[in-house]
N, C-alpha and C. Protein backbone atom coordinates (compact mmCIF):
# COMPACT_ATOMS: atom_id res chain seq x y z
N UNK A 1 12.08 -14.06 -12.86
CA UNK A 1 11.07 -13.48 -13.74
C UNK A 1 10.03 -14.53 -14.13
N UNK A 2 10.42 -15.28 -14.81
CA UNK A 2 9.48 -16.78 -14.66
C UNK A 2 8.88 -17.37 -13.94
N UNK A 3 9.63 -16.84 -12.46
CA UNK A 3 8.35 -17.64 -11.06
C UNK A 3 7.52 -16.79 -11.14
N UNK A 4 7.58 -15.45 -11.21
CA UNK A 4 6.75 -14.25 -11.03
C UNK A 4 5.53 -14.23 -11.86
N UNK A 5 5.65 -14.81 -13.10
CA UNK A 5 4.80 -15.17 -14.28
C UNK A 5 4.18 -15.75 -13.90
N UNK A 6 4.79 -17.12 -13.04
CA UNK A 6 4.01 -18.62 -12.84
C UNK A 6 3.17 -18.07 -11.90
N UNK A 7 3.55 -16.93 -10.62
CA UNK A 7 3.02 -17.13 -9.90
C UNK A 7 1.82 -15.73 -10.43
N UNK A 8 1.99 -15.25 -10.97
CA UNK A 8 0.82 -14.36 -11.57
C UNK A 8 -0.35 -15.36 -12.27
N UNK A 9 -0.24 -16.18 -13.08
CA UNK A 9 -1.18 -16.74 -13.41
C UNK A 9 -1.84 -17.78 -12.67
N UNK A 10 -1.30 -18.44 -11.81
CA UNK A 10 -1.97 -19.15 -10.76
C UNK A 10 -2.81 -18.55 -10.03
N UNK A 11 -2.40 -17.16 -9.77
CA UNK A 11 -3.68 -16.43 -8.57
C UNK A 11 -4.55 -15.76 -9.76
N UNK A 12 -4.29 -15.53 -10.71
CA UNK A 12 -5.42 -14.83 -11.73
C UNK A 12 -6.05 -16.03 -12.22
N UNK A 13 -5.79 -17.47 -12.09
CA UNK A 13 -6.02 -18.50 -12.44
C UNK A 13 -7.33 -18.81 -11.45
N UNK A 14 -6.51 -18.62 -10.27
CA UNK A 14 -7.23 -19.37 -9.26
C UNK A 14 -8.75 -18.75 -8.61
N UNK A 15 -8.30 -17.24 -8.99
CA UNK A 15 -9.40 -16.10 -8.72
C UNK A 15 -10.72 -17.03 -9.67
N UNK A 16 -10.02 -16.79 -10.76
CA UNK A 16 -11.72 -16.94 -12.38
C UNK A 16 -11.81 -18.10 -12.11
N UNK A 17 -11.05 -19.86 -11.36
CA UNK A 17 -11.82 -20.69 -11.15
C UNK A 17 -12.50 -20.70 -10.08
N UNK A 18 -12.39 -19.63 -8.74
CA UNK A 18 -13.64 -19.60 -7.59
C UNK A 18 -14.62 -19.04 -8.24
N UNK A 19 -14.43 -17.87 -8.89
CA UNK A 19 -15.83 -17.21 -9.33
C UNK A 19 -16.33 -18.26 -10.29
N UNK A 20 -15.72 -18.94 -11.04
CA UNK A 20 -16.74 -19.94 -12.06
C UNK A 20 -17.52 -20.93 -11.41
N UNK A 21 -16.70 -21.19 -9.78
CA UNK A 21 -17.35 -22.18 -9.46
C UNK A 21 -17.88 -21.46 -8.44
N UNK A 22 -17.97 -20.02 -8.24
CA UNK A 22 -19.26 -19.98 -7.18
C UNK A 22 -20.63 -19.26 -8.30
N UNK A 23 -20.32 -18.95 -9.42
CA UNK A 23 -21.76 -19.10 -9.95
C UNK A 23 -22.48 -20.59 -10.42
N UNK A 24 -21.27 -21.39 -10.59
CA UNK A 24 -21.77 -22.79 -10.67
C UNK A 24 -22.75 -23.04 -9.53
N UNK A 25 -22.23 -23.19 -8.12
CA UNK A 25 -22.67 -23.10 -7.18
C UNK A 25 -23.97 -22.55 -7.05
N UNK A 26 -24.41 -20.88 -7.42
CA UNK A 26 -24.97 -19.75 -7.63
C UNK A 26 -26.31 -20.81 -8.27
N UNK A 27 -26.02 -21.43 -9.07
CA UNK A 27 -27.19 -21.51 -10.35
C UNK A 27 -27.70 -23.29 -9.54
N UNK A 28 -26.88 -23.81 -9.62
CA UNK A 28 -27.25 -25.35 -9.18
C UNK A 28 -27.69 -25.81 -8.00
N UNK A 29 -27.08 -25.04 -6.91
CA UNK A 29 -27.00 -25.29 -5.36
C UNK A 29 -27.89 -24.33 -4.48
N UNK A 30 -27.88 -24.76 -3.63
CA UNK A 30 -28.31 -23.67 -2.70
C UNK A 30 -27.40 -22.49 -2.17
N UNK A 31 -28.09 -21.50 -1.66
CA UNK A 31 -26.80 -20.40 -1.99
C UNK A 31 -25.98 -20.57 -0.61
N UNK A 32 -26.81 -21.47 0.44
CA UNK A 32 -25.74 -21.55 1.83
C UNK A 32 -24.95 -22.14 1.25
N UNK A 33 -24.40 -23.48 0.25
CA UNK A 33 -23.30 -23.99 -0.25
C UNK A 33 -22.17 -23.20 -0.72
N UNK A 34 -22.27 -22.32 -1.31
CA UNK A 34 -21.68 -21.23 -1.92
C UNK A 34 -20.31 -20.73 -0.43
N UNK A 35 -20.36 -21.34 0.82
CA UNK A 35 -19.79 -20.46 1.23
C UNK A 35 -18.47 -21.82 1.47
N UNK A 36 -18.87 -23.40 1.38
CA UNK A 36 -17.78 -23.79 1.17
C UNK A 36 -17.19 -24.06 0.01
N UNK A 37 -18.30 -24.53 -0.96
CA UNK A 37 -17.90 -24.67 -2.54
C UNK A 37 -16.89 -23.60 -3.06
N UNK A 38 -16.41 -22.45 -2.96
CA UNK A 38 -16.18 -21.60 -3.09
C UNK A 38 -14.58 -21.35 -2.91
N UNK A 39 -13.93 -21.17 -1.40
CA UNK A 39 -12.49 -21.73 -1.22
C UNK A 39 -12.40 -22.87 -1.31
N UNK A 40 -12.82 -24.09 -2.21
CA UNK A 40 -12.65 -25.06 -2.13
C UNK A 40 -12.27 -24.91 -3.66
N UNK A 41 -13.09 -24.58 -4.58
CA UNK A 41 -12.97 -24.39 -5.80
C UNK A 41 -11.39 -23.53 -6.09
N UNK A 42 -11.27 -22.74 -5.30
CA UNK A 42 -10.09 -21.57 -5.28
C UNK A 42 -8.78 -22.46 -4.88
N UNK A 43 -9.08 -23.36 -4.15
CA UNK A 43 -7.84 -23.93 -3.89
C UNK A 43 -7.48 -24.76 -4.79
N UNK A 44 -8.85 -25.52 -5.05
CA UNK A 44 -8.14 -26.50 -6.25
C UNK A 44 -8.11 -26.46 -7.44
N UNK A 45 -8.83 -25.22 -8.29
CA UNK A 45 -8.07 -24.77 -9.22
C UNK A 45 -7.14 -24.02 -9.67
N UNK A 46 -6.42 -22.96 -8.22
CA UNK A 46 -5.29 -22.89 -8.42
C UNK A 46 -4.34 -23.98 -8.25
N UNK A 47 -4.13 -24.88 -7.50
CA UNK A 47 -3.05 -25.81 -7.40
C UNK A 47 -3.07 -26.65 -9.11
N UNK A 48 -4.01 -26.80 -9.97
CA UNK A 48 -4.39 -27.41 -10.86
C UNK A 48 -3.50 -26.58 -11.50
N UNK A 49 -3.60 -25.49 -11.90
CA UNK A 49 -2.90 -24.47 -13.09
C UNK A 49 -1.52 -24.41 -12.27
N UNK A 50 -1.25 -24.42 -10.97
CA UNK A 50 0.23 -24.27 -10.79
C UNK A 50 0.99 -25.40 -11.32
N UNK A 51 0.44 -27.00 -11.78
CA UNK A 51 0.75 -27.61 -11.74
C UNK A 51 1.18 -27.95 -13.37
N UNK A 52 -0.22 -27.27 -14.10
CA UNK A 52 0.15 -27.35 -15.64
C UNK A 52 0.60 -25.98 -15.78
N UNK A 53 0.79 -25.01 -14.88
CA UNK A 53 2.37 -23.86 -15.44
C UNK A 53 3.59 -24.70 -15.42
N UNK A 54 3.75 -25.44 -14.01
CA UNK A 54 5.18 -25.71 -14.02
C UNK A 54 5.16 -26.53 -14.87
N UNK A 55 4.73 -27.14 -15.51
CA UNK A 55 5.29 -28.38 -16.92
C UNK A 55 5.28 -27.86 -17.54
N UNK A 56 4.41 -26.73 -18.36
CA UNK A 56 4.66 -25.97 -19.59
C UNK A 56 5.99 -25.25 -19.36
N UNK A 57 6.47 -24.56 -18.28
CA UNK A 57 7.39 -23.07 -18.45
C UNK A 57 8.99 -24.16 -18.59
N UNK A 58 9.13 -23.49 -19.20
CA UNK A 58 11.16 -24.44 -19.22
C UNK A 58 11.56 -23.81 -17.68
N UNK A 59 12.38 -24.74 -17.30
CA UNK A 59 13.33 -24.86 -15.72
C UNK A 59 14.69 -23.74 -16.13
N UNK A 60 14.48 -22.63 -16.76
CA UNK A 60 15.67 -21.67 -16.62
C UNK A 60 15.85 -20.94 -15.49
N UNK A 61 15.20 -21.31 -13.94
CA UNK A 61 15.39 -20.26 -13.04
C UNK A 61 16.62 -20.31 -12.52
């Protein structure tokens, strides 16, 4: 039940940090950038939040 959590908020995590960083992208860059900035942003702000879930959640699995 707890991985399921972890792993729910990492992809709802990881979703709102591509979109933040493709309007970042959107507003600052040119919009051809947008097409790597984008899964780049997605990858590494989900791995970021998977990383501060697993230290926050207690190890009861």
């Amino acid at each position: 039940m707890i991985f399921l959590m972890r792993l729910l908020f990492g992809l709802v995590g990881s979703v709102m940090g591509g979109a933040a960083l493709l309007s970042f992208a959107y507003f600052y860059e040119e919009p051809g950038n947008m097409k790597i900035i984008a899964p780049l942003g997605i990858v590494v702000v989900g791995i970021l939040l998977l990383i501060v879930i697993d230290k926050l959640t207690p190890k009861k699995d």
